[in-house]
PDB file of N, CA and C in Angstrom:
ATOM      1  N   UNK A   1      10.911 -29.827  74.567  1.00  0.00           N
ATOM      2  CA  UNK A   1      11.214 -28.536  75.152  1.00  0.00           C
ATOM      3  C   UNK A   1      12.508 -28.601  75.976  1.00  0.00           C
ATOM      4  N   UNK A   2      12.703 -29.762  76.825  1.00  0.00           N
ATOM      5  CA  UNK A   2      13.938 -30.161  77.376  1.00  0.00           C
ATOM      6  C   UNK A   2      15.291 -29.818  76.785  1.00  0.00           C
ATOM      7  N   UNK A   3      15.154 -30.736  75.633  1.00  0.00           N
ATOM      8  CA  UNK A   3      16.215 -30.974  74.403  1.00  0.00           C
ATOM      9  C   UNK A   3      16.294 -29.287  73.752  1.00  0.00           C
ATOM     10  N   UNK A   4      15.299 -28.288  73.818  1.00  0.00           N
ATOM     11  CA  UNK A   4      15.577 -27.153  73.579  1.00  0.00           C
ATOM     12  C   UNK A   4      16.405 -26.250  74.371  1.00  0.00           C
ATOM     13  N   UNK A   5      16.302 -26.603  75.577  1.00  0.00           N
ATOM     14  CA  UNK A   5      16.797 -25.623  76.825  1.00  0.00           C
ATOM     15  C   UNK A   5      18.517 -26.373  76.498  1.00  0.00           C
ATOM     16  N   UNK A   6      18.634 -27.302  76.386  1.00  0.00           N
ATOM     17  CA  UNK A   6      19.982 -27.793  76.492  1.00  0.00           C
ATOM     18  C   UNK A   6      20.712 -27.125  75.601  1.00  0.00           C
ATOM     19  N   UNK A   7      20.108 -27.509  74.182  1.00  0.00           N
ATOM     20  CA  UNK A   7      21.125 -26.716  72.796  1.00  0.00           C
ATOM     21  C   UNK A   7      21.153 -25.254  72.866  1.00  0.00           C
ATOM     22  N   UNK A   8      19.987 -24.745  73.429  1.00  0.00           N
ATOM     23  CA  UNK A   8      20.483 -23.318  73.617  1.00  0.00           C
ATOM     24  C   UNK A   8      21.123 -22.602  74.850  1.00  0.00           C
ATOM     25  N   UNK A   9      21.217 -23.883  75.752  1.00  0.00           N
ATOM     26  CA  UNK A   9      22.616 -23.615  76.842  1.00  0.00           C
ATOM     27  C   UNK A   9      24.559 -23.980  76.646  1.00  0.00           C
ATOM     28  N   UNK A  10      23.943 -25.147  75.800  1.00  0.00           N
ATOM     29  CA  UNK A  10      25.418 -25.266  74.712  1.00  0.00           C
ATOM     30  C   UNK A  10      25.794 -24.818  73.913  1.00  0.00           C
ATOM     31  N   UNK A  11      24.705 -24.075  73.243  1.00  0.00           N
ATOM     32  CA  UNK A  11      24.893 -22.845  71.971  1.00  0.00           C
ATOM     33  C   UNK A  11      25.804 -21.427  72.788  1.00  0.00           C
ATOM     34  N   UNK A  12      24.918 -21.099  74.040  1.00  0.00           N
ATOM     35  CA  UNK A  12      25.220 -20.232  74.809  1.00  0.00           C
ATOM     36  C   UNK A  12      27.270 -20.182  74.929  1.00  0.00           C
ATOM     37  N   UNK A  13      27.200 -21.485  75.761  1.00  0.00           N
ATOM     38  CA  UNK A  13      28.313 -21.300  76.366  1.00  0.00           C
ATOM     39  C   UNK A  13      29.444 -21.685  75.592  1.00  0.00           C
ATOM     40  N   UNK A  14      29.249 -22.157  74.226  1.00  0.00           N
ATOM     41  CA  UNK A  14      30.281 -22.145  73.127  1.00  0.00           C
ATOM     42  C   UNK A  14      30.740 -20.737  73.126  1.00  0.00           C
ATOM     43  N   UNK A  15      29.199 -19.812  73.048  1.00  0.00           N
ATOM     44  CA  UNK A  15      29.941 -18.346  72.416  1.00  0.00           C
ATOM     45  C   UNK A  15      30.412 -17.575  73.666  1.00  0.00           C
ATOM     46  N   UNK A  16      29.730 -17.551  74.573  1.00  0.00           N
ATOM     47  CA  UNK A  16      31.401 -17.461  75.762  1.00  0.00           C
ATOM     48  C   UNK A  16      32.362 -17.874  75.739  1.00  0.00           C
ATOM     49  N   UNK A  17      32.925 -18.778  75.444  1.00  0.00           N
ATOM     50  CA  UNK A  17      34.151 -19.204  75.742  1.00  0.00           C
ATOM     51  C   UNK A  17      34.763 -18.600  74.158  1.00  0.00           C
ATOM     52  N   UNK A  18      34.098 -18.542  73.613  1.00  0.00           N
ATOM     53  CA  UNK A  18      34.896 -17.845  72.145  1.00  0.00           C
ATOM     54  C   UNK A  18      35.139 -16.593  72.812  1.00  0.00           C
ATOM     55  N   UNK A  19      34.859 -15.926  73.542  1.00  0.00           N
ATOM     56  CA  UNK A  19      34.652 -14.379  73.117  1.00  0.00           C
ATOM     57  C   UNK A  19      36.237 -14.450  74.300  1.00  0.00           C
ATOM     58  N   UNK A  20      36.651 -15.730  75.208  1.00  0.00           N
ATOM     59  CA  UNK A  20      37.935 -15.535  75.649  1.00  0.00           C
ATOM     60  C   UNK A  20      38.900 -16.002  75.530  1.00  0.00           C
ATOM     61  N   UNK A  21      38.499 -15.986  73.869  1.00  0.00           N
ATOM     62  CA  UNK A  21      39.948 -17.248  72.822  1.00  0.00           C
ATOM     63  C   UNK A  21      41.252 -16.115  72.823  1.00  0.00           C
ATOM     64  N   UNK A  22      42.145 -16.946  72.717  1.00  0.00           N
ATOM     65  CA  UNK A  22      43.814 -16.080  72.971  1.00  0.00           C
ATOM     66  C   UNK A  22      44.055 -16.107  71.831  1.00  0.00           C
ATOM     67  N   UNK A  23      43.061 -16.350  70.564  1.00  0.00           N
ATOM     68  CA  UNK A  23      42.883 -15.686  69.115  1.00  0.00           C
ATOM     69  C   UNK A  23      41.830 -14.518  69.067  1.00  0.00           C
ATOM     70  N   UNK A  24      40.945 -14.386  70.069  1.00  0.00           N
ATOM     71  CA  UNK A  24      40.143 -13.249  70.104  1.00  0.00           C
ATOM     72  C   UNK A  24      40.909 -12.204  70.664  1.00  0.00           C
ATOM     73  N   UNK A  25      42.011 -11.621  70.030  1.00  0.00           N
ATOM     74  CA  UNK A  25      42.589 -10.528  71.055  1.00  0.00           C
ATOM     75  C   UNK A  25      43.146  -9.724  69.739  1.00  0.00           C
ATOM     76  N   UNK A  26      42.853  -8.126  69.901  1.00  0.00           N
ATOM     77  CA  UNK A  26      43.569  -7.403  68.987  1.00  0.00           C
ATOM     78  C   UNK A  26      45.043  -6.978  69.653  1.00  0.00           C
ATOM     79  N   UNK A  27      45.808  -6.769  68.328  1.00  0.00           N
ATOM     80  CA  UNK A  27      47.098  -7.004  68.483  1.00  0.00           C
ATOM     81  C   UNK A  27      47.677  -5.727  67.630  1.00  0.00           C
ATOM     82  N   UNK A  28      48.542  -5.153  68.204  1.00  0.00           N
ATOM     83  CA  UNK A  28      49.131  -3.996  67.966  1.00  0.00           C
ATOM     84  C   UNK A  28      49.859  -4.201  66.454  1.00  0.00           C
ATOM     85  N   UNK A  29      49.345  -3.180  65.266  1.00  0.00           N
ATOM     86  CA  UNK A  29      49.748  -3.516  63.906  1.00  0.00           C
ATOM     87  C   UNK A  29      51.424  -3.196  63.457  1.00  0.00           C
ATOM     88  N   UNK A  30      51.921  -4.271  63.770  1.00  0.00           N
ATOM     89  CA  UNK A  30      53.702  -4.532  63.201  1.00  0.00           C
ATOM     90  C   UNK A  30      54.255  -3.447  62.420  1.00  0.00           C
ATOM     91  N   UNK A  31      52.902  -3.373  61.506  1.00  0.00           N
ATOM     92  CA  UNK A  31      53.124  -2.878  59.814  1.00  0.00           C
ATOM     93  C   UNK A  31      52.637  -0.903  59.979  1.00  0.00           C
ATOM     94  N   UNK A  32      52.418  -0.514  61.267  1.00  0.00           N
ATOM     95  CA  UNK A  32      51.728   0.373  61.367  1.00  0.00           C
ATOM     96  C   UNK A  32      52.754   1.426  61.398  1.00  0.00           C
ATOM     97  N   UNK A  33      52.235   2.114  60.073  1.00  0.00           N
ATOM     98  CA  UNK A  33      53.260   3.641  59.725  1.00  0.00           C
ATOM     99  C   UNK A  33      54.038   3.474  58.794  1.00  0.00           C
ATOM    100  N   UNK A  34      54.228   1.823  58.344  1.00  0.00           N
ATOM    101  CA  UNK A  34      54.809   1.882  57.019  1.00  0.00           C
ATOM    102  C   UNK A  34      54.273   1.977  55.323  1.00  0.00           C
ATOM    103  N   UNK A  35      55.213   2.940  54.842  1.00  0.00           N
ATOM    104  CA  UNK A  35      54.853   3.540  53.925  1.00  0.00           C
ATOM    105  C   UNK A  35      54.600   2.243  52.470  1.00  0.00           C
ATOM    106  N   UNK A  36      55.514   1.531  52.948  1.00  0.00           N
ATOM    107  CA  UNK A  36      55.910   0.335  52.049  1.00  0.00           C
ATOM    108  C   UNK A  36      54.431  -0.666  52.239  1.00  0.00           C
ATOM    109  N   UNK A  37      53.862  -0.683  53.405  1.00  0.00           N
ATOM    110  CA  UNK A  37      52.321  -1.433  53.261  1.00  0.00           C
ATOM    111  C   UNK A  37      51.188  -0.633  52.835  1.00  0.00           C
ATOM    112  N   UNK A  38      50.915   0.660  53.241  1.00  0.00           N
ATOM    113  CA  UNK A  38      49.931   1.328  53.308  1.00  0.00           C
ATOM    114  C   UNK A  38      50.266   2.683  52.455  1.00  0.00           C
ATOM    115  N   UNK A  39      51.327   2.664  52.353  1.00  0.00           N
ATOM    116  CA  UNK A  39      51.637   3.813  50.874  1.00  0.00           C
ATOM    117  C   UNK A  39      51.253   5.493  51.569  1.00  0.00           C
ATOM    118  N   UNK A  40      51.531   6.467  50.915  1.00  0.00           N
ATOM    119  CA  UNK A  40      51.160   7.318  51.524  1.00  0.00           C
ATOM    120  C   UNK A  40      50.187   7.743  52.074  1.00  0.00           C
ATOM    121  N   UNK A  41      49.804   8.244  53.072  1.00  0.00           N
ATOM    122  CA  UNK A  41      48.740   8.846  53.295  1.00  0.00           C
ATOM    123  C   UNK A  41      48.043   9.823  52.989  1.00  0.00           C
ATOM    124  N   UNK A  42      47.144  10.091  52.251  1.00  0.00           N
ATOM    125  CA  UNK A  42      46.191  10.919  51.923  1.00  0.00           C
ATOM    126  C   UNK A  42      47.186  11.334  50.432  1.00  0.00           C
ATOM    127  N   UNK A  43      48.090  10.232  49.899  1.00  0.00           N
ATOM    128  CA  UNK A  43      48.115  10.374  48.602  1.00  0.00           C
ATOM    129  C   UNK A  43      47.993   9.965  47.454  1.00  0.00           C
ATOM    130  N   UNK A  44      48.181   9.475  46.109  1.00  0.00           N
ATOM    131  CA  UNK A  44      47.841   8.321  45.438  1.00  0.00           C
ATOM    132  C   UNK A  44      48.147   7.153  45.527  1.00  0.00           C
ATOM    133  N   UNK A  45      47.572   6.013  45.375  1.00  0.00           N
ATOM    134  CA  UNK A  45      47.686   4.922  45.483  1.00  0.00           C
ATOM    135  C   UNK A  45      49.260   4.275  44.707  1.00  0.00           C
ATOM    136  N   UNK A  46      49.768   3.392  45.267  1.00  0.00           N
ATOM    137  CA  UNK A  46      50.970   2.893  44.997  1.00  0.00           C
ATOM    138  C   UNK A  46      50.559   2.453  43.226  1.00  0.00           C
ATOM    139  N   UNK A  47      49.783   1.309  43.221  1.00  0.00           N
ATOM    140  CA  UNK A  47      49.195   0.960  42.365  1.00  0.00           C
ATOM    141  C   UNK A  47      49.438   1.693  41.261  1.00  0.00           C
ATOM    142  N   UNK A  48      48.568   2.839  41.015  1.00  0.00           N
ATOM    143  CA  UNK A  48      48.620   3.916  40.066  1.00  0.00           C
ATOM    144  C   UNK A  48      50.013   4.595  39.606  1.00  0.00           C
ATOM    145  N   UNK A  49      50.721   4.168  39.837  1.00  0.00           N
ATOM    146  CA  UNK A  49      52.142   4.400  39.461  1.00  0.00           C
ATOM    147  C   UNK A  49      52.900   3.523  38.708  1.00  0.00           C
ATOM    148  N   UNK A  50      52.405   2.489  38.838  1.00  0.00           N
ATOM    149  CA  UNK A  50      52.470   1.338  37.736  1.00  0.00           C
ATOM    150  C   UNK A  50      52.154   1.856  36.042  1.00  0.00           C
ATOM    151  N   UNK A  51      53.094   1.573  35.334  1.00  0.00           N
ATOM    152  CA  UNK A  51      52.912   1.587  33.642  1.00  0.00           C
ATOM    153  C   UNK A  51      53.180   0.508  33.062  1.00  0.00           C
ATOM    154  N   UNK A  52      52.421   0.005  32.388  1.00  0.00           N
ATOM    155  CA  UNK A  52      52.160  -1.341  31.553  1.00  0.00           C
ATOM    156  C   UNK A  52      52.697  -1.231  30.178  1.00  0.00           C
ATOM    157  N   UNK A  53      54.025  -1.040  29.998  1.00  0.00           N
ATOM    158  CA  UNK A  53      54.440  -0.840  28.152  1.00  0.00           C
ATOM    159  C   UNK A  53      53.312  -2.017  27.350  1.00  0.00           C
ATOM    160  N   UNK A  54      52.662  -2.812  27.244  1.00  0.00           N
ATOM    161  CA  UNK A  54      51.686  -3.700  26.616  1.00  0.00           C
ATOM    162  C   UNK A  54      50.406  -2.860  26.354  1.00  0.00           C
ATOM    163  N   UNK A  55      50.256  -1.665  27.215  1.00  0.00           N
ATOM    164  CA  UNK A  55      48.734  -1.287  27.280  1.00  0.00           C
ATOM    165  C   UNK A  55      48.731  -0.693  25.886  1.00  0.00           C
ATOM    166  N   UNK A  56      47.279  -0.752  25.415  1.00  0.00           N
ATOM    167  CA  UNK A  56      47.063   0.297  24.316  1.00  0.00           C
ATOM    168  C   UNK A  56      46.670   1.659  24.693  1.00  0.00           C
ATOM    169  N   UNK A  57      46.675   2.582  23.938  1.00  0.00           N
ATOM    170  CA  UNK A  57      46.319   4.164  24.556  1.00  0.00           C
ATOM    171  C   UNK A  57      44.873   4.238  24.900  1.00  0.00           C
ATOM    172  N   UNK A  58      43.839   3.541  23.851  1.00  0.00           N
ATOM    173  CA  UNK A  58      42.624   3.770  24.451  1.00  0.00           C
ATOM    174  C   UNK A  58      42.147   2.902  25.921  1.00  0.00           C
ATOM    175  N   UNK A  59      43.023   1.798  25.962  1.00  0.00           N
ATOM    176  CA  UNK A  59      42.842   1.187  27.046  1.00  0.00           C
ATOM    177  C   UNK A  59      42.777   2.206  28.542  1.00  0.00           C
ATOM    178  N   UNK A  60      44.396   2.702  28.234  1.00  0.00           N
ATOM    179  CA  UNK A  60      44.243   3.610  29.490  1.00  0.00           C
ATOM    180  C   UNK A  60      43.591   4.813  29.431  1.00  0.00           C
ATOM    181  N   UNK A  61      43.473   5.641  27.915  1.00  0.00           N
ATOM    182  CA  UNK A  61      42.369   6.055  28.398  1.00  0.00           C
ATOM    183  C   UNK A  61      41.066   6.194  29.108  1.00  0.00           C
ATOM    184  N   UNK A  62      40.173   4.822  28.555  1.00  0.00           N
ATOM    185  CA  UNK A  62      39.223   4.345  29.327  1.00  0.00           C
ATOM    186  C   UNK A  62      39.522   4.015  30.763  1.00  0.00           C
ATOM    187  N   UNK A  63      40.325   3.745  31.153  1.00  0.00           N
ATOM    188  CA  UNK A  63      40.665   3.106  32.378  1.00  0.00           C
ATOM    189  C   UNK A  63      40.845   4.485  33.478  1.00  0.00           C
ATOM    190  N   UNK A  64      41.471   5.724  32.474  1.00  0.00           N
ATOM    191  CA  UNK A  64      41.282   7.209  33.460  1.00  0.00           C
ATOM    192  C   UNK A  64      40.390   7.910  34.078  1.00  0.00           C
ATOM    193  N   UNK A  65      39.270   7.685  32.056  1.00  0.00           N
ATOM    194  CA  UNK A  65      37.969   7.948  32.434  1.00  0.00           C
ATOM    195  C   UNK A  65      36.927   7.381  33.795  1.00  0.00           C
ATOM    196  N   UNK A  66      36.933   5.904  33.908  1.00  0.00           N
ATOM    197  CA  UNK A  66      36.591   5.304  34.796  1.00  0.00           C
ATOM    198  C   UNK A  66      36.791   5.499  36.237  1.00  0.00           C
ATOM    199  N   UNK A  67      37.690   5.819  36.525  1.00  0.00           N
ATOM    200  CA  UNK A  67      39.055   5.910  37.615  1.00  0.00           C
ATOM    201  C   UNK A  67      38.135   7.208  38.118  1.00  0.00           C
ATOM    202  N   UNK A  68      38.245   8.926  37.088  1.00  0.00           N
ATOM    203  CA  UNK A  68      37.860  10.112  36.970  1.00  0.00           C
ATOM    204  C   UNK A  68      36.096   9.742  37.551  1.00  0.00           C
ATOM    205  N   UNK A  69      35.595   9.036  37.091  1.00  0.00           N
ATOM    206  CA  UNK A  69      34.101   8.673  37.167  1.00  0.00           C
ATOM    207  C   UNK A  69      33.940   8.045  38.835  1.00  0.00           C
ATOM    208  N   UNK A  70      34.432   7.490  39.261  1.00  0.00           N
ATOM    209  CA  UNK A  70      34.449   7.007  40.024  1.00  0.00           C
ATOM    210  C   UNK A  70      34.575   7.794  41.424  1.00  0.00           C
ATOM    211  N   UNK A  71      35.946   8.487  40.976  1.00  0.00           N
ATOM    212  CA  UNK A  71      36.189   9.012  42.185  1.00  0.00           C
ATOM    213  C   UNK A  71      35.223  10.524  42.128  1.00  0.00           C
ATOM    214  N   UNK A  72      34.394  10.832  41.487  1.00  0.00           N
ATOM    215  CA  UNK A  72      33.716  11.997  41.434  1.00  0.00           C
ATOM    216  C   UNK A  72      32.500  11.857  41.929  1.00  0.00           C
ATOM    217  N   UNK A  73      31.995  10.133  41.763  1.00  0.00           N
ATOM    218  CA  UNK A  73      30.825   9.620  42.716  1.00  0.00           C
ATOM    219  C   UNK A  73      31.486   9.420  43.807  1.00  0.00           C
ATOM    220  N   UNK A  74      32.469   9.277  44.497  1.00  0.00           N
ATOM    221  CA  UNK A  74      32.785   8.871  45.836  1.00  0.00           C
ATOM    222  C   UNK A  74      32.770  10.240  46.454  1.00  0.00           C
ATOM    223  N   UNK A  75      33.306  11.672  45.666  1.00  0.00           N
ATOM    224  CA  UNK A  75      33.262  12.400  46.694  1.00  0.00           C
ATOM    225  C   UNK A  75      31.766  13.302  46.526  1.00  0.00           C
ATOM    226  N   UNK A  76      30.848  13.065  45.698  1.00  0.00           N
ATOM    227  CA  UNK A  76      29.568  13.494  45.476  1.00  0.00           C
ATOM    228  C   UNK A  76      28.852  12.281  46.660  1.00  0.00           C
ATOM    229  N   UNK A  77      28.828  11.016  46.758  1.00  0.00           N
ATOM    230  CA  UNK A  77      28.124  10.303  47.656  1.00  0.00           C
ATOM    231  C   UNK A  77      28.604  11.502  49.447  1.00  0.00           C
ATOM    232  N   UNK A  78      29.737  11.394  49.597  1.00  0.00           N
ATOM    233  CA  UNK A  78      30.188  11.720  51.012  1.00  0.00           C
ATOM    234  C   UNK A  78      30.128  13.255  51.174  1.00  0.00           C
ATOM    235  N   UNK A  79      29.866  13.465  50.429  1.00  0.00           N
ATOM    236  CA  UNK A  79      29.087  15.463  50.299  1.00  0.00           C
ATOM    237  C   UNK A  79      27.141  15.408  50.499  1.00  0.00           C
ATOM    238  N   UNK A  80      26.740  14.217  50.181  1.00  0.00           N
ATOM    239  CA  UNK A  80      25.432  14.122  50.397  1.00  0.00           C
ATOM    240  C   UNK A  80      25.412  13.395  51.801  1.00  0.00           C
ATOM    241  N   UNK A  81      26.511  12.996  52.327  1.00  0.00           N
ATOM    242  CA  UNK A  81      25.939  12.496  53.798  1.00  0.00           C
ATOM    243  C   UNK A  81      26.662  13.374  54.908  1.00  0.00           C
TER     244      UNK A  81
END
């Protein structure tokens, strides 16, 4: 029972001293407002602007469909909550 009280006083005071690591600190984002990291806001994804001359047509077809499918459950999930 001894040997219990100890590890869970060294368990303890490990995670204190983490919680005042000078890596535990949020830090103001460098990258914040650029369009070049985070792409527009509230518009399409950078990504999606990409064209692949290699693709086949049904490829991207399927790949629209999916895309179309997807985003029609994302805004049907957040209409039910």
């Amino acid at each position: 029972m001894h040997i219990n009280k100890i590890v869970a006083i060294s368990v303890f005071a490990l995670i204190a001293t983490a919680c005042g690591s000078q890596y535990n600190k949020f830090k103001k984002d460098v990258n914040g407002g650029s369009t070049y990291v985070y792409g527009e806001i509230d518009g399409p994804a950078k990504q999606l602007k990409n064209t692949y001359p290699s693709a086949r047509p049904e490829t991207v077809e399927k790949a629209n469909k999916f895309r179309a499918l997807v985003e029609k459950e994302l805004v049907s999930g957040y209409a039910a909550n």
